[in-house]
N, C-alpha and C. Protein backbone atom coordinates (compact mmCIF):
# COMPACT_ATOMS: atom_id res chain seq x y z
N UNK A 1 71.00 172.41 84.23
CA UNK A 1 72.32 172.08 84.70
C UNK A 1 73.17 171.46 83.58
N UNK A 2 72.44 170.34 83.11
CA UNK A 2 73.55 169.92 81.64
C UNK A 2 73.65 171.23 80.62
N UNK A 3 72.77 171.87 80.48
CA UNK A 3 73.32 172.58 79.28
C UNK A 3 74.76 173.56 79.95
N UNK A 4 74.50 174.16 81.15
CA UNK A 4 75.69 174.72 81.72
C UNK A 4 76.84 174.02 81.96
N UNK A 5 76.21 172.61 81.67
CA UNK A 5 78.25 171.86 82.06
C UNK A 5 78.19 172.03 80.43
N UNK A 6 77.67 171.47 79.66
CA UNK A 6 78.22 171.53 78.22
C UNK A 6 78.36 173.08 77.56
N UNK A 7 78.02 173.74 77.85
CA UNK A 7 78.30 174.66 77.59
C UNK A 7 79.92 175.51 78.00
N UNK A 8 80.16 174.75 78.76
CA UNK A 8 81.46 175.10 79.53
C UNK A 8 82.65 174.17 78.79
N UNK A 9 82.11 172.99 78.45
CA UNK A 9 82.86 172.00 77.60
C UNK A 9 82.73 172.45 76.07
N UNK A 10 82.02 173.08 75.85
CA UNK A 10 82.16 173.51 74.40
C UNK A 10 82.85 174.77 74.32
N UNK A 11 82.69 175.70 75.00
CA UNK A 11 84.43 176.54 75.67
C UNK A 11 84.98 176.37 75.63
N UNK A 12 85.51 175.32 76.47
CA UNK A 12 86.56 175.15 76.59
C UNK A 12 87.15 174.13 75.74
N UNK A 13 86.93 173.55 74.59
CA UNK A 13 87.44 172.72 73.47
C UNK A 13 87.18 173.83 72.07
N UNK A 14 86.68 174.87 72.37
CA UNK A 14 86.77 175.34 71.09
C UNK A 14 88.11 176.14 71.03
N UNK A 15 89.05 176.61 72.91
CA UNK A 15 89.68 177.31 72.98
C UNK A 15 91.16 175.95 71.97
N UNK A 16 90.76 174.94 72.38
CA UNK A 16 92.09 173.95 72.01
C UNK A 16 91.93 173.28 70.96
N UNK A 17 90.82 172.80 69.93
CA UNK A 17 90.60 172.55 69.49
C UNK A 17 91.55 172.62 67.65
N UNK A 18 91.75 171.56 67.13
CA UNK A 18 92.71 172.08 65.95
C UNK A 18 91.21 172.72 64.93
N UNK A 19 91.19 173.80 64.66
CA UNK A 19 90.44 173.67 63.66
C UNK A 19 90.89 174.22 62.29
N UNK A 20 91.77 173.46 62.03
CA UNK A 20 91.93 173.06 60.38
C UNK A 20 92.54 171.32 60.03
N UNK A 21 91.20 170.65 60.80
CA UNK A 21 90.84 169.27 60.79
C UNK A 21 89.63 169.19 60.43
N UNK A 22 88.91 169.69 59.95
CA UNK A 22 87.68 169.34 59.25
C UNK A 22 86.48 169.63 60.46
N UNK A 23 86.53 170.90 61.29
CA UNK A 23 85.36 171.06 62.42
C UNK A 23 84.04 171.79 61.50
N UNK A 24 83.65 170.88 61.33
CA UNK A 24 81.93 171.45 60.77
C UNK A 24 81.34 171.36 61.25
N UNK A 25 81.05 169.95 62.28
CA UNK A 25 79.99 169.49 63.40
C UNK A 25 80.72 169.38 64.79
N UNK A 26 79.33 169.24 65.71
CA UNK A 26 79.89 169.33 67.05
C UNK A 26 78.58 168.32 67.39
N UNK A 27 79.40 166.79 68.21
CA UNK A 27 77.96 166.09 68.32
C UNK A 27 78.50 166.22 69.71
N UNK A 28 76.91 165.81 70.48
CA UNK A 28 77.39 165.86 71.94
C UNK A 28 76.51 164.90 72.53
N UNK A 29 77.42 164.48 73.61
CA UNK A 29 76.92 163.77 74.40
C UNK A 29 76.65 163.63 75.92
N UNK A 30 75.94 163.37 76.26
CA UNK A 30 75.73 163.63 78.17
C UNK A 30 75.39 161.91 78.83
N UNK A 31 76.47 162.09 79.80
CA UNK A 31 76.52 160.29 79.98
C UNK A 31 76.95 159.13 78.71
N UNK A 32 76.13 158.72 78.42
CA UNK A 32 76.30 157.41 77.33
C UNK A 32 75.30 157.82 76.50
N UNK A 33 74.60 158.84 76.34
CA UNK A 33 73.25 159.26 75.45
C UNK A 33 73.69 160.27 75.20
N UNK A 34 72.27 160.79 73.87
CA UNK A 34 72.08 161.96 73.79
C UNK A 34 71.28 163.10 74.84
N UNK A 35 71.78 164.24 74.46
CA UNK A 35 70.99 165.07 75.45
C UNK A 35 69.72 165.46 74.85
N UNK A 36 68.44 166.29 75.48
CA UNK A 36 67.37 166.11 75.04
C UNK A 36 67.43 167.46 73.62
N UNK A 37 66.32 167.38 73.28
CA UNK A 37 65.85 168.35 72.22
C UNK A 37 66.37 169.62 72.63
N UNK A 38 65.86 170.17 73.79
CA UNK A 38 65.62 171.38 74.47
C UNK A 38 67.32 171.83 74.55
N UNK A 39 68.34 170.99 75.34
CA UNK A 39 69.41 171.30 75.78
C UNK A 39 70.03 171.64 74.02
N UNK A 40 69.69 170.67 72.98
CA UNK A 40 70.69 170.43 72.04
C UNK A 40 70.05 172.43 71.42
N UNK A 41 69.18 172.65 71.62
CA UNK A 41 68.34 173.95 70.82
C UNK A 41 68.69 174.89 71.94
N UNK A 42 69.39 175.06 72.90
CA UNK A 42 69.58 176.33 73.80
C UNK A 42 70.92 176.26 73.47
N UNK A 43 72.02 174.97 73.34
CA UNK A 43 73.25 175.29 72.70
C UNK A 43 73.46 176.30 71.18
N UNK A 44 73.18 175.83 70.55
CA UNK A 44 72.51 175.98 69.28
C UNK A 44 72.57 177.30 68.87
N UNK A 45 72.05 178.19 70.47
CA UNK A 45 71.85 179.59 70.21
C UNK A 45 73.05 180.34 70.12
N UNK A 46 74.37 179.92 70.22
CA UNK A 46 75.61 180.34 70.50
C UNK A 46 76.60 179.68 70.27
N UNK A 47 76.34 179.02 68.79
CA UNK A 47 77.06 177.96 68.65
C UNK A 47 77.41 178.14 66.94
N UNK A 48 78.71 179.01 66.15
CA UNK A 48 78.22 178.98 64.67
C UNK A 48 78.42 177.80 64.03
N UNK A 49 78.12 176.55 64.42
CA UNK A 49 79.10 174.73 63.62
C UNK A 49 77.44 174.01 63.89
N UNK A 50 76.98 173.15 63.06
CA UNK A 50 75.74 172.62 63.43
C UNK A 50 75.99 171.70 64.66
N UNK A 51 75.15 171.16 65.40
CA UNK A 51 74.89 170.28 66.25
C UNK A 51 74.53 168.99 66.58
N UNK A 52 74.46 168.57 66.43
CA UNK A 52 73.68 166.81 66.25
C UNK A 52 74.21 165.89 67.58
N UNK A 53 73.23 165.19 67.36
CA UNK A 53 72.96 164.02 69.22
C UNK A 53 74.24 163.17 68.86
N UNK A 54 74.95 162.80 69.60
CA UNK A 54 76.12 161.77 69.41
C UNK A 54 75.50 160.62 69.01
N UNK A 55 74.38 160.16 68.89
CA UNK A 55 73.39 158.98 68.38
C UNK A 55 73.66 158.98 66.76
N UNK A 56 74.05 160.18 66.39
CA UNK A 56 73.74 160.87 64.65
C UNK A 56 75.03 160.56 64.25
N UNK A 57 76.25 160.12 65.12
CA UNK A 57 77.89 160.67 64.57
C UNK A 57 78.57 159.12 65.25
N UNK A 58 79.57 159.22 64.56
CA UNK A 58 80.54 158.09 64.69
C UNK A 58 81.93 158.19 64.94
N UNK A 59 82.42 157.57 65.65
CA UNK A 59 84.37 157.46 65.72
C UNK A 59 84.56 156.81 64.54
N UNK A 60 85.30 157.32 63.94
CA UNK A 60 86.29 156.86 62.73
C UNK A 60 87.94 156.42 63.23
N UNK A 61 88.08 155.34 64.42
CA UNK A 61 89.15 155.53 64.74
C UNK A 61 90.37 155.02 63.38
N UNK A 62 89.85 154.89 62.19
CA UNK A 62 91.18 154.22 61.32
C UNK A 62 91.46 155.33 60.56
N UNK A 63 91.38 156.93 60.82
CA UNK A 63 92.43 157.66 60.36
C UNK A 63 93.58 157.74 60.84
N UNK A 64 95.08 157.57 60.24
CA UNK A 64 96.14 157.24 60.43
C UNK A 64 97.18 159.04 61.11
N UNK A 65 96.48 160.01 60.41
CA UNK A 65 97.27 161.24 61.30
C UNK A 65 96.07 162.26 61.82
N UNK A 66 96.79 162.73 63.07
CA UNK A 66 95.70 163.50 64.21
C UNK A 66 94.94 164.33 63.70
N UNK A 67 96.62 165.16 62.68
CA UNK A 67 95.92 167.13 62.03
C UNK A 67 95.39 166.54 60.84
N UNK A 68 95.01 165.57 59.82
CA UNK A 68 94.71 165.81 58.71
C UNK A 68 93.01 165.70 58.75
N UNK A 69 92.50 164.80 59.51
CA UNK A 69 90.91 164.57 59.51
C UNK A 69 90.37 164.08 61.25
N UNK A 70 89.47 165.03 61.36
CA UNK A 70 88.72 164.82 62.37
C UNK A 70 88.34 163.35 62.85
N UNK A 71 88.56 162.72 63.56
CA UNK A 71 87.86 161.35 63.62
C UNK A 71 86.14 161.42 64.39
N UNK A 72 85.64 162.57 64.73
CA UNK A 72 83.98 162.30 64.69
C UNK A 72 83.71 163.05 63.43
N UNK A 73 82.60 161.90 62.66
CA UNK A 73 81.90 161.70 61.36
C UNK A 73 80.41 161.64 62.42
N UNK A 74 79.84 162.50 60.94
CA UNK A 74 78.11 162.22 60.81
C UNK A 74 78.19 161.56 59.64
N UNK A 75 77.99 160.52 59.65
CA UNK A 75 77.80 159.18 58.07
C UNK A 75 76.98 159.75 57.42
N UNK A 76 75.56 160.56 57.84
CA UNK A 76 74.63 160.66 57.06
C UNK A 76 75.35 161.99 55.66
N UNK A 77 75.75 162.94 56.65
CA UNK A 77 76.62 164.24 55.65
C UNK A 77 78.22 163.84 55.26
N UNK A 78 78.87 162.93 56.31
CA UNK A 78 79.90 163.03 56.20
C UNK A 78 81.11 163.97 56.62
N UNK A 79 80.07 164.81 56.98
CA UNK A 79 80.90 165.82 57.69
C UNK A 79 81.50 165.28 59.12
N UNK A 80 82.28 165.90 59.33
CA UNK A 80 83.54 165.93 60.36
C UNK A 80 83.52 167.15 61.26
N UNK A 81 84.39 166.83 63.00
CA UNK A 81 84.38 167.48 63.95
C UNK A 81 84.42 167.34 65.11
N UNK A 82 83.95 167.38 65.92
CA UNK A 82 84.34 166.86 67.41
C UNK A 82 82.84 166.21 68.11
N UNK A 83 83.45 165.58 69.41
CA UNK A 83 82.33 165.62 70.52
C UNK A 83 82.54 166.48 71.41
N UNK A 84 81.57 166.82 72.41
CA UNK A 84 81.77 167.35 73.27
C UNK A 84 80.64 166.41 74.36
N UNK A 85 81.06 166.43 75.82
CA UNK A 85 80.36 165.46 76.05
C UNK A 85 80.28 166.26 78.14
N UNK A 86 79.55 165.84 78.61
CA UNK A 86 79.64 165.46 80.25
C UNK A 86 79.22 164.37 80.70
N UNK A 87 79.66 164.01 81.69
CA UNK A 87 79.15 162.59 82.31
C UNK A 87 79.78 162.73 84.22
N UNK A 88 79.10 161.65 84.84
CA UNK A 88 78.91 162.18 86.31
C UNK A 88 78.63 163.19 87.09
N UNK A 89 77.69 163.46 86.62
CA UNK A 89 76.63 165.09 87.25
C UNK A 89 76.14 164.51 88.92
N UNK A 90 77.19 164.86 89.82
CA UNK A 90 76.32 164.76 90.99
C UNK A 90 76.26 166.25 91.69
N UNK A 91 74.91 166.21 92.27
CA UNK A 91 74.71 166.97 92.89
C UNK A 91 75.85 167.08 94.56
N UNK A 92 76.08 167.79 95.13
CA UNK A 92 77.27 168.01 96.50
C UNK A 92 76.65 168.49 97.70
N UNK A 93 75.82 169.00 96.83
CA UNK A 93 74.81 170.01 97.91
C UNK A 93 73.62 170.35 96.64
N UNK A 94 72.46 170.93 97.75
CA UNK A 94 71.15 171.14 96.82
C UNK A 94 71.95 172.71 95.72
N UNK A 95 72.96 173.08 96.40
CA UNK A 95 72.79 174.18 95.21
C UNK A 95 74.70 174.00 94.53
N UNK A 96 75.07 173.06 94.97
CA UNK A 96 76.08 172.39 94.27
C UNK A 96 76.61 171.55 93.48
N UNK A 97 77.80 171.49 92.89
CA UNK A 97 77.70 169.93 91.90
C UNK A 97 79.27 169.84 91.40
N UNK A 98 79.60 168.68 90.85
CA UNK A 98 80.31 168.49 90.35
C UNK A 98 79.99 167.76 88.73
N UNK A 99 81.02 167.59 88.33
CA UNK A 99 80.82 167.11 87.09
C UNK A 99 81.83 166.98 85.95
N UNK A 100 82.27 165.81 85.09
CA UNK A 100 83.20 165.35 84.24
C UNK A 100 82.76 166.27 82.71
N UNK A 101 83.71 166.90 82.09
CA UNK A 101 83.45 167.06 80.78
C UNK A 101 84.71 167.22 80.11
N UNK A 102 84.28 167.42 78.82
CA UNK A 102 85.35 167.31 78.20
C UNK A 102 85.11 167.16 75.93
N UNK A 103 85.92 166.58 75.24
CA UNK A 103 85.96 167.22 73.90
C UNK A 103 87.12 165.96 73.43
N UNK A 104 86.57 165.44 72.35
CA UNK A 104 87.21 164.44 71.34
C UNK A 104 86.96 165.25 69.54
N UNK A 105 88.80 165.48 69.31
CA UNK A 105 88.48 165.51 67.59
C UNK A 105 89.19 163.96 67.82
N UNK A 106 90.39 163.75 67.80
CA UNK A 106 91.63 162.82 67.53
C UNK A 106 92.39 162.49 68.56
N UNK A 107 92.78 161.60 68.68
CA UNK A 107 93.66 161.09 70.57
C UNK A 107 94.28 162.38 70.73
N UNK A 108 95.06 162.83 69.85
CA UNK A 108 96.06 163.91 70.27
C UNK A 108 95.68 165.52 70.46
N UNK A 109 93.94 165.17 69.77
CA UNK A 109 93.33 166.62 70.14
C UNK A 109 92.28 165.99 70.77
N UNK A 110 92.44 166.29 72.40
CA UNK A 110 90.91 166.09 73.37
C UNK A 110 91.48 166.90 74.79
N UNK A 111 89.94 166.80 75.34
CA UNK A 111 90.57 167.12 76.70
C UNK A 111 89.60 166.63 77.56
N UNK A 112 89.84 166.63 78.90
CA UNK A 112 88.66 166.16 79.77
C UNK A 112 89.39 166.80 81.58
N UNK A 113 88.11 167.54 81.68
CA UNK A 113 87.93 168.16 83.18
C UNK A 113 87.46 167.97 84.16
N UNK A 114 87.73 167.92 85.37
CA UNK A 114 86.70 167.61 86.54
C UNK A 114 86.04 168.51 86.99
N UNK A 115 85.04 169.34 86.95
CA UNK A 115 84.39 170.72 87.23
C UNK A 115 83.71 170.89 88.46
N UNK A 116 83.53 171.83 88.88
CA UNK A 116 82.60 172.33 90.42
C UNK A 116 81.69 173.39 89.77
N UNK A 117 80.56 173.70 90.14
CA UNK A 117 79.82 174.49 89.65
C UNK A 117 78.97 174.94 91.37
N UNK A 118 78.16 175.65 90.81
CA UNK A 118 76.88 176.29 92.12
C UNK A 118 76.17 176.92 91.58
N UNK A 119 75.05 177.25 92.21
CA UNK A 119 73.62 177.78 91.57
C UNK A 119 74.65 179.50 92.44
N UNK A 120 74.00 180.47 91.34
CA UNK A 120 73.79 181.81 92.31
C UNK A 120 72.68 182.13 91.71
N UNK A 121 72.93 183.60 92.09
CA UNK A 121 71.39 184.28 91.90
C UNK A 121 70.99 184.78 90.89
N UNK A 122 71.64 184.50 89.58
CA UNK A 122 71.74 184.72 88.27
C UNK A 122 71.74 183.07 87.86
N UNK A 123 72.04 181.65 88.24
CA UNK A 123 71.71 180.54 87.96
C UNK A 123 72.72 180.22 88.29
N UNK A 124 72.83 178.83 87.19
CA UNK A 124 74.02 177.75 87.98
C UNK A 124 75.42 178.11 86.98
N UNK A 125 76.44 178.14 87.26
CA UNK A 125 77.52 178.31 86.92
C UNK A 125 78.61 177.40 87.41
N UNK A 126 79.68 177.39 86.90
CA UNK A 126 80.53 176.17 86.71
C UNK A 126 81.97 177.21 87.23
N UNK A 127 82.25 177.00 88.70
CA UNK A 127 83.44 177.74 89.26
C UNK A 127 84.67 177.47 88.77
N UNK A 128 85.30 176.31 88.88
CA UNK A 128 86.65 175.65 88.58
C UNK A 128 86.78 174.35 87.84
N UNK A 129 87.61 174.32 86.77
CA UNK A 129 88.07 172.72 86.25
C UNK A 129 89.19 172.79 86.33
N UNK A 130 89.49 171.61 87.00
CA UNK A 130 90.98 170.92 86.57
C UNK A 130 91.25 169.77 85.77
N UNK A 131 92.02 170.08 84.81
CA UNK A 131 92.18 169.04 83.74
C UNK A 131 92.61 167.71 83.88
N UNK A 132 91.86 166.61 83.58
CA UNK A 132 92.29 165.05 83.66
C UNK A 132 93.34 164.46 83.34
């Protein structure tokens, strides 16, 4: 289920996303943590920007303009790029859900959705977001 909400959040921020701000990395986060091994390596498979646990990356909020530099940093490379993140995964029903996601480069580049999803018979999928 998390990899299908983030996966939907990494969609949908790559569609808005400035990228000629420094997008090399994409850290992510689920709740206030990182997501596990497994989720971060099934993204991964469809993803051409490396990946790393939001544990690995930092807000740089003292860059002074939106388009010139990404404000998520990995300190260790230095590289620059976004989050992508979900948080409040409840289930609605056993084969329903809702769920918050959404994408930080810079205040003026983010977004954040309220999503509905459902299991079908091909798996769980994410029906509608409306933007926050």
């Amino acid at each position: 289920m998390t990899t299908v909400a983030l996966r939907e959040s990494l969609d949908r921020s790559l569609r808005d996303v400035h990228r000629g701000a420094d997008l090399e990395i994409i850290c992510v986060r689920v709740q206030t943590g990182d997501p596990s091994a497994a989720v971060l390596s099934a993204l991964a498979e469809s993803v051409p920007l490396t990946l790393r646990p939001f544990s690995a990356c930092r807000i740089d909020r003292g860059e002074s303009s939106a388009f010139d530099r990404a404000q998520v940093v990995e300190p260790e490379s230095g590289k620059r790029g976004m989050e992508i993140f979900t948080e409040s995964l409840v289930f609605t029903h056993a084969t329903a859900f809702t769920v918050r996601l959404g994408f930080f480069q810079h205040p003026e580049v983010s977004g954040r959705w309220a999503c509905a999803g459902r299991q079908t018979v091909s798996g769980w999928r994410v029906d509608r977001c409306d933007e926050e």
